[in-house]
N, C-alpha and C. Protein backbone atom coordinates (compact mmCIF):
# COMPACT_ATOMS: atom_id res chain seq x y z
N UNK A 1 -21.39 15.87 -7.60
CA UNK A 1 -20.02 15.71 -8.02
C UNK A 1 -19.11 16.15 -6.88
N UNK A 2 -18.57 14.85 -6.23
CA UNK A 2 -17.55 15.48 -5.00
C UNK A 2 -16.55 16.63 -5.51
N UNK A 3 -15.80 16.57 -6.45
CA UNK A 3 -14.80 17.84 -6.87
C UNK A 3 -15.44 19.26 -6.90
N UNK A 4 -16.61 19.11 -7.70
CA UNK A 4 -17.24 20.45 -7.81
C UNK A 4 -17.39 21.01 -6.96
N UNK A 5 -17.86 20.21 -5.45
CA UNK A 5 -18.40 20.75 -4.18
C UNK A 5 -17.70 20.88 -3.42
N UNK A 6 -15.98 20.07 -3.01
CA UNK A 6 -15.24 19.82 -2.19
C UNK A 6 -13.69 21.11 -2.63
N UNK A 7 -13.74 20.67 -4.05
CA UNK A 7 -12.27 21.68 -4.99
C UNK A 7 -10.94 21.45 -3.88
N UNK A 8 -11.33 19.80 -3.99
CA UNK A 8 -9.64 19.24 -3.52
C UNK A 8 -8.80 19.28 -4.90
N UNK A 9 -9.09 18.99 -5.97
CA UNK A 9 -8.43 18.49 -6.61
C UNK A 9 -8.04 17.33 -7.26
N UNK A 10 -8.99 16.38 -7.07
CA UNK A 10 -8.88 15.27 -6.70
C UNK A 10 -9.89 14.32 -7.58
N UNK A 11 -9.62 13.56 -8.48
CA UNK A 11 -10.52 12.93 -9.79
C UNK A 11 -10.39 11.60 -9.29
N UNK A 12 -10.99 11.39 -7.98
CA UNK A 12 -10.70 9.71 -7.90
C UNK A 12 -11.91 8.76 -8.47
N UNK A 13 -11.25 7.72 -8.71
CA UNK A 13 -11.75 6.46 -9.93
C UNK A 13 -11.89 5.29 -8.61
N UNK A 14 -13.23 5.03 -8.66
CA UNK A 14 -14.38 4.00 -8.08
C UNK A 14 -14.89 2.58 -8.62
N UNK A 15 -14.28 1.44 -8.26
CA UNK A 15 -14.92 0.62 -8.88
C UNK A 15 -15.67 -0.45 -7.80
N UNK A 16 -16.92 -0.41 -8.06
CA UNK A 16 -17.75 -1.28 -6.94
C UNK A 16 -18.29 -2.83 -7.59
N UNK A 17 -18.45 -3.80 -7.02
CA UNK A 17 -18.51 -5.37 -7.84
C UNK A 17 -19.44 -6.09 -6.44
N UNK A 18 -21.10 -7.11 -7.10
CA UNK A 18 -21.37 -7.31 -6.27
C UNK A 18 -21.07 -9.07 -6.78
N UNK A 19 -20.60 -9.48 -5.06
CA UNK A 19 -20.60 -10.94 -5.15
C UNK A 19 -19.36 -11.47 -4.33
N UNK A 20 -19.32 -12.66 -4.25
CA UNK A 20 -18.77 -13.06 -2.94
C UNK A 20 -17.34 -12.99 -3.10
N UNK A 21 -16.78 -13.05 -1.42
CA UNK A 21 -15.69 -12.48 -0.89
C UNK A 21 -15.00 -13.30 -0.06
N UNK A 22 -13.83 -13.64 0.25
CA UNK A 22 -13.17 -13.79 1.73
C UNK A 22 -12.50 -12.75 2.57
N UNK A 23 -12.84 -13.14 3.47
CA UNK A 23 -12.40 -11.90 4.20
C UNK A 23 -11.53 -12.28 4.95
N UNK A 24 -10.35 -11.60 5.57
CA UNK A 24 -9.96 -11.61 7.06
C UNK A 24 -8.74 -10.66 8.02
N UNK A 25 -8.54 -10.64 8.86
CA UNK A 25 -7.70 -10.10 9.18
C UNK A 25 -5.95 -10.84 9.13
N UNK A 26 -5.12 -10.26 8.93
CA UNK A 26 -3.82 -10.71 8.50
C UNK A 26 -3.11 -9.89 9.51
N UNK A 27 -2.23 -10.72 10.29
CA UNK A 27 -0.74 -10.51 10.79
C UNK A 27 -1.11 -10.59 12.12
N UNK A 28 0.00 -9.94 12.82
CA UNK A 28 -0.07 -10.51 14.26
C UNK A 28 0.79 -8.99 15.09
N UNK A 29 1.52 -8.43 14.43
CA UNK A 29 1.72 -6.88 15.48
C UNK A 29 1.23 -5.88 14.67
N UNK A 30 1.09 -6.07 13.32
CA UNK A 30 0.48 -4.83 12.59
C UNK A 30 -0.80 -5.27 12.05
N UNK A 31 -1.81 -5.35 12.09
CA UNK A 31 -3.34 -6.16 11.72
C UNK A 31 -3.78 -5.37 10.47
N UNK A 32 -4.37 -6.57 9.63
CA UNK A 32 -4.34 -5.55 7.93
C UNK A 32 -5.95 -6.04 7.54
N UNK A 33 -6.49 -5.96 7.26
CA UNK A 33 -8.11 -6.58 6.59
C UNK A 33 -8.11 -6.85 4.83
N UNK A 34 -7.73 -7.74 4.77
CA UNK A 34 -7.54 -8.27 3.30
C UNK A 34 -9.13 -8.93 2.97
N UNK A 35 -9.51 -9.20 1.52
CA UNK A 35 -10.66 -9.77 1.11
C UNK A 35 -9.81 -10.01 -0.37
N UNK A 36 -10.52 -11.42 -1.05
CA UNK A 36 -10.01 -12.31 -1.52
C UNK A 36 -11.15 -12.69 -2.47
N UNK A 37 -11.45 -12.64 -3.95
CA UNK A 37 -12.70 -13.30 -4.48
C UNK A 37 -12.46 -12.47 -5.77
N UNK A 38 -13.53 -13.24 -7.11
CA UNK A 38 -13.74 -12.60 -7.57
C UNK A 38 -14.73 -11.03 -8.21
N UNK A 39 -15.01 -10.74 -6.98
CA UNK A 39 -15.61 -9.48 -6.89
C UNK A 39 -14.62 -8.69 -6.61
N UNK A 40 -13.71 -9.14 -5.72
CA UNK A 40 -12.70 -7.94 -5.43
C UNK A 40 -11.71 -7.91 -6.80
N UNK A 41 -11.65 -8.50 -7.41
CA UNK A 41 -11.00 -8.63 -9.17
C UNK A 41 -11.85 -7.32 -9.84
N UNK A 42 -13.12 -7.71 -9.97
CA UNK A 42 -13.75 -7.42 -11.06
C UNK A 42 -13.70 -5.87 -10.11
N UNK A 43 -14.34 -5.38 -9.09
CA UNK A 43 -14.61 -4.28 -8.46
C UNK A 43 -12.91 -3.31 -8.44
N UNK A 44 -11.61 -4.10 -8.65
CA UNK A 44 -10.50 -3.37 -9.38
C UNK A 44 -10.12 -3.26 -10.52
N UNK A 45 -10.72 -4.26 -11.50
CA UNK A 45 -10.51 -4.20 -12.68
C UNK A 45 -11.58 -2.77 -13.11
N UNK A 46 -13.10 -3.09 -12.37
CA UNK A 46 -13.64 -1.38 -13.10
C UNK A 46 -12.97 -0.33 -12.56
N UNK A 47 -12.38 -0.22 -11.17
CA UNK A 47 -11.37 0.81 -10.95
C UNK A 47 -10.60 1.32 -12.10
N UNK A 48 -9.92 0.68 -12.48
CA UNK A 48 -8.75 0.63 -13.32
C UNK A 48 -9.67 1.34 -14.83
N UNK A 49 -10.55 1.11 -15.49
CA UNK A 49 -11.02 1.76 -16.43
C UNK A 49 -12.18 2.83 -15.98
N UNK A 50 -12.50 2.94 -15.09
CA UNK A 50 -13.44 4.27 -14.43
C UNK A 50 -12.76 5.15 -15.02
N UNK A 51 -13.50 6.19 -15.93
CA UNK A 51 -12.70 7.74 -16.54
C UNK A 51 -12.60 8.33 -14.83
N UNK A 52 -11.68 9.38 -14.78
CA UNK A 52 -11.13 9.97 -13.61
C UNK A 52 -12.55 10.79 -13.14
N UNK A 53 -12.98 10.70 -11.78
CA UNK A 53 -13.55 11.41 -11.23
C UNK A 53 -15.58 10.69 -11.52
N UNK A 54 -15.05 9.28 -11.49
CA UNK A 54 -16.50 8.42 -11.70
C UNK A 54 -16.68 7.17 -11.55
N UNK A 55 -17.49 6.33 -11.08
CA UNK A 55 -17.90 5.73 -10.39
C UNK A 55 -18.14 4.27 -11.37
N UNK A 56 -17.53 3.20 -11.37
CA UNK A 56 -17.75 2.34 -12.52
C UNK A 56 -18.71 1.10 -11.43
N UNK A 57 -19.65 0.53 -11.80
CA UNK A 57 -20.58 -0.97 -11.24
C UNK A 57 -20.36 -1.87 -12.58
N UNK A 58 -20.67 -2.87 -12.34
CA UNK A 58 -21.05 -4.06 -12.72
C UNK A 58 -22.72 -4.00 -12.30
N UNK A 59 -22.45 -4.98 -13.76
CA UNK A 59 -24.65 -4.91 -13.97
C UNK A 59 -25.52 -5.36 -12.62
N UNK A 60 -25.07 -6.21 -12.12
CA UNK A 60 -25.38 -6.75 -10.72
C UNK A 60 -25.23 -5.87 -9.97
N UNK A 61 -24.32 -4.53 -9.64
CA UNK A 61 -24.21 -3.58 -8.09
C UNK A 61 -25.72 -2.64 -9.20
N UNK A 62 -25.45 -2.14 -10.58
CA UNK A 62 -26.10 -1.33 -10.82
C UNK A 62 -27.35 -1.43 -10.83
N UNK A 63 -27.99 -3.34 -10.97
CA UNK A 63 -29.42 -3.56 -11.09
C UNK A 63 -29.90 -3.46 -9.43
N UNK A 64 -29.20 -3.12 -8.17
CA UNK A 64 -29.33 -2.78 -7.38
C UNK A 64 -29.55 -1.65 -6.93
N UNK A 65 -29.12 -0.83 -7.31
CA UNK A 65 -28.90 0.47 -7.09
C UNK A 65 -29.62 1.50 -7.77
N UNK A 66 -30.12 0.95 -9.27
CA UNK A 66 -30.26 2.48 -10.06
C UNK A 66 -31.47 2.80 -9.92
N UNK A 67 -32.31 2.27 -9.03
CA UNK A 67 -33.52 3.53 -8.48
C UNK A 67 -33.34 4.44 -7.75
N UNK A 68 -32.14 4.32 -6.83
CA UNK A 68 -31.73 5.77 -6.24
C UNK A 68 -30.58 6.08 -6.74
N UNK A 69 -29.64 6.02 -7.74
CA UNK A 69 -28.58 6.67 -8.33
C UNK A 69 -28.95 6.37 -9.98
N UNK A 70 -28.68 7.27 -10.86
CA UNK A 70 -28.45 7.18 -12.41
C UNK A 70 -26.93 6.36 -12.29
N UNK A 71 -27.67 5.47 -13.60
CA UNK A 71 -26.98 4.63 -14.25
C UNK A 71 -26.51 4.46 -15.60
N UNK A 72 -25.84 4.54 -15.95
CA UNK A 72 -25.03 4.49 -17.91
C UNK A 72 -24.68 3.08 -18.34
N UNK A 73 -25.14 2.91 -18.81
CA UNK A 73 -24.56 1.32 -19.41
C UNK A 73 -23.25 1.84 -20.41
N UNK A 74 -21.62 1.33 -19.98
CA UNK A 74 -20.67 1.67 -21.01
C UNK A 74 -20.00 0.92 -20.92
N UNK A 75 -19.36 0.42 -22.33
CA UNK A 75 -18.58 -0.60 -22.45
C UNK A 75 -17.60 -0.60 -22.99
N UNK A 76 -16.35 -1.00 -22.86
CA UNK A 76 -14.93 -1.05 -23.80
C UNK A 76 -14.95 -2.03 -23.86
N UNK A 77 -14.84 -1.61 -25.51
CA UNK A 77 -14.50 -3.44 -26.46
C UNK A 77 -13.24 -3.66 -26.93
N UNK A 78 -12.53 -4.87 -25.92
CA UNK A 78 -11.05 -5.24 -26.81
C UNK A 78 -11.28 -6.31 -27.53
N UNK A 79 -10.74 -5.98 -29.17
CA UNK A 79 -11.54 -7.45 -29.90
C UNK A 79 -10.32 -8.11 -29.88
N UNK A 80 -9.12 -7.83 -28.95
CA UNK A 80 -8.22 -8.79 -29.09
C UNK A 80 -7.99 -9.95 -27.27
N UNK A 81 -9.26 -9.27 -26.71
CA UNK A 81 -8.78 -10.02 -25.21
C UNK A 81 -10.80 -10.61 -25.33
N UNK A 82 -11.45 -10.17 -25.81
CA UNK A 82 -13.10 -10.42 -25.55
C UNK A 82 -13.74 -11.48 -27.19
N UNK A 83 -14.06 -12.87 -26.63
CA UNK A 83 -14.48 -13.45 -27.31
C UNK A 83 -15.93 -12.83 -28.15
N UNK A 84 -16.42 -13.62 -28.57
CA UNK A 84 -17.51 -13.08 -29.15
C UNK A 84 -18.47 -14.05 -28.24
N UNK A 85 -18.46 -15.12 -27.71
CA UNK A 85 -19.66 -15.43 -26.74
C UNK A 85 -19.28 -14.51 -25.39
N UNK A 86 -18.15 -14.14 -25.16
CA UNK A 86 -17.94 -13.23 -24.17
C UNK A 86 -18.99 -11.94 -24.27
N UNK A 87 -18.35 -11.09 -25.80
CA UNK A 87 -19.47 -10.06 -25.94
C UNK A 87 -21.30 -10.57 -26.14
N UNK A 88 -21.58 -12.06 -26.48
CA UNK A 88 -23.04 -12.42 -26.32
C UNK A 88 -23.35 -11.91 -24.91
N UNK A 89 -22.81 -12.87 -24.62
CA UNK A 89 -23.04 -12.76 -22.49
C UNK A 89 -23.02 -11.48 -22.32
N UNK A 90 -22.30 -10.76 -22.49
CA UNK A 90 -22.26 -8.85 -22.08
C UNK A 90 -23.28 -8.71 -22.42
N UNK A 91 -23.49 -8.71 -23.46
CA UNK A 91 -25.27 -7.96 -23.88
C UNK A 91 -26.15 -8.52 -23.50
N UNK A 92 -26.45 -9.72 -23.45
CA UNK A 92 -27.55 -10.24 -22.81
C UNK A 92 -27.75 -10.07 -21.18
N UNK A 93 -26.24 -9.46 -20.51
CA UNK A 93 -27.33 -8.91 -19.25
C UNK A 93 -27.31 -7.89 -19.08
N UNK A 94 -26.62 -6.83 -20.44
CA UNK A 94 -26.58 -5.53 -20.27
C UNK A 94 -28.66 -5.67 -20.56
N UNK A 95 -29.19 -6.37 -21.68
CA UNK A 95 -30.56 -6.58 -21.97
C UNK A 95 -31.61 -6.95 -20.44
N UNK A 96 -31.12 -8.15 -19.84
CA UNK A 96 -31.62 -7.63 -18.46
C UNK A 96 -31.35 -6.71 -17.60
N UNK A 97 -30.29 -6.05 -17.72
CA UNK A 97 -30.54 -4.79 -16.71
C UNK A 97 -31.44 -4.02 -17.15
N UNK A 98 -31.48 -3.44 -18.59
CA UNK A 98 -32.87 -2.86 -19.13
C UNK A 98 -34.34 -3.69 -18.73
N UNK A 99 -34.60 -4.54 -18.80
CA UNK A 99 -35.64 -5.07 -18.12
C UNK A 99 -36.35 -4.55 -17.05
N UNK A 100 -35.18 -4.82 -16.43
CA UNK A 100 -35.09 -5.13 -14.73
C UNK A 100 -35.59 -3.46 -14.55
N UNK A 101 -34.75 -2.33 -15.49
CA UNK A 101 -34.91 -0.86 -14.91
C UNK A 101 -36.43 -0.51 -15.74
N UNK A 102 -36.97 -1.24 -16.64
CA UNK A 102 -38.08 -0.60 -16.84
C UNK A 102 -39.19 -1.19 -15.86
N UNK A 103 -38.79 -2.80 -15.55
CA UNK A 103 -40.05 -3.29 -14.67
C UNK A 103 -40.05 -2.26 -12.85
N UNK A 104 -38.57 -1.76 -12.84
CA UNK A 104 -38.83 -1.09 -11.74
C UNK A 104 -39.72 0.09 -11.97
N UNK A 105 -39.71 0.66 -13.18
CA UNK A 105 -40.07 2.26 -13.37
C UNK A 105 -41.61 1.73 -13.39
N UNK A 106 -41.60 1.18 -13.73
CA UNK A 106 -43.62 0.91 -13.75
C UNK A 106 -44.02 0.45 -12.40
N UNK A 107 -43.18 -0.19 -11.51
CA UNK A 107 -43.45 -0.25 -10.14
C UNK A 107 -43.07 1.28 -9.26
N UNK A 108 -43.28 2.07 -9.73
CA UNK A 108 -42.83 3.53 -9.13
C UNK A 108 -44.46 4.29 -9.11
């Protein structure tokens, strides 16, 4: 836990998204690095609901990752913005990420 160890003060909210991007540099006397896609959506949209001081993925960064970091599957349900084939699709790859983390644990 960076706060515990660091005692800035500081509860910052992480959101990481894997999948494609544009990239580039912008302007011409002040140079800026912009990226453009829907990963950079989704990787601010989990920003934006990360509780303060934690780290939010998408099932795709996490089915990457969670043999060397713990992983939580958590979800906020708006039943006024999330269809119900919307919530199918959620679960069915929240169901393959379980897969995916037990076929890794037996490959360990």
């Amino acid at each position: 836990n960076f706060e515990s160890k660091y005692h800035l003060g500081l509860l910052l909210r992480i959101g990481i998204a894997t999948g494609s991007v544009f990239a580039g540099i912008v302007g011409t006397t002040r140079l800026r690095l912009h990226a453009w896609g829907l990963a950079v959506r989704d990787a601010y949209l989990l920003q934006e609901t990360a509780p303060p001081g934690r780290i939010s993925m998408d099932l795709e960064t996490c089915s990457l990752v969670f043999t060397t970091y713990k992983c939580e599957v958590w979800i906020t349900k708006d039943s006024k913005s999330s269809s119900s084939s919307e919530n199918e699709k959620q679960q069915k790859e929240i169901e393959k990420f379980k897969e995916r983390a037990k076929e890794r644990e037996k490959e360990k």
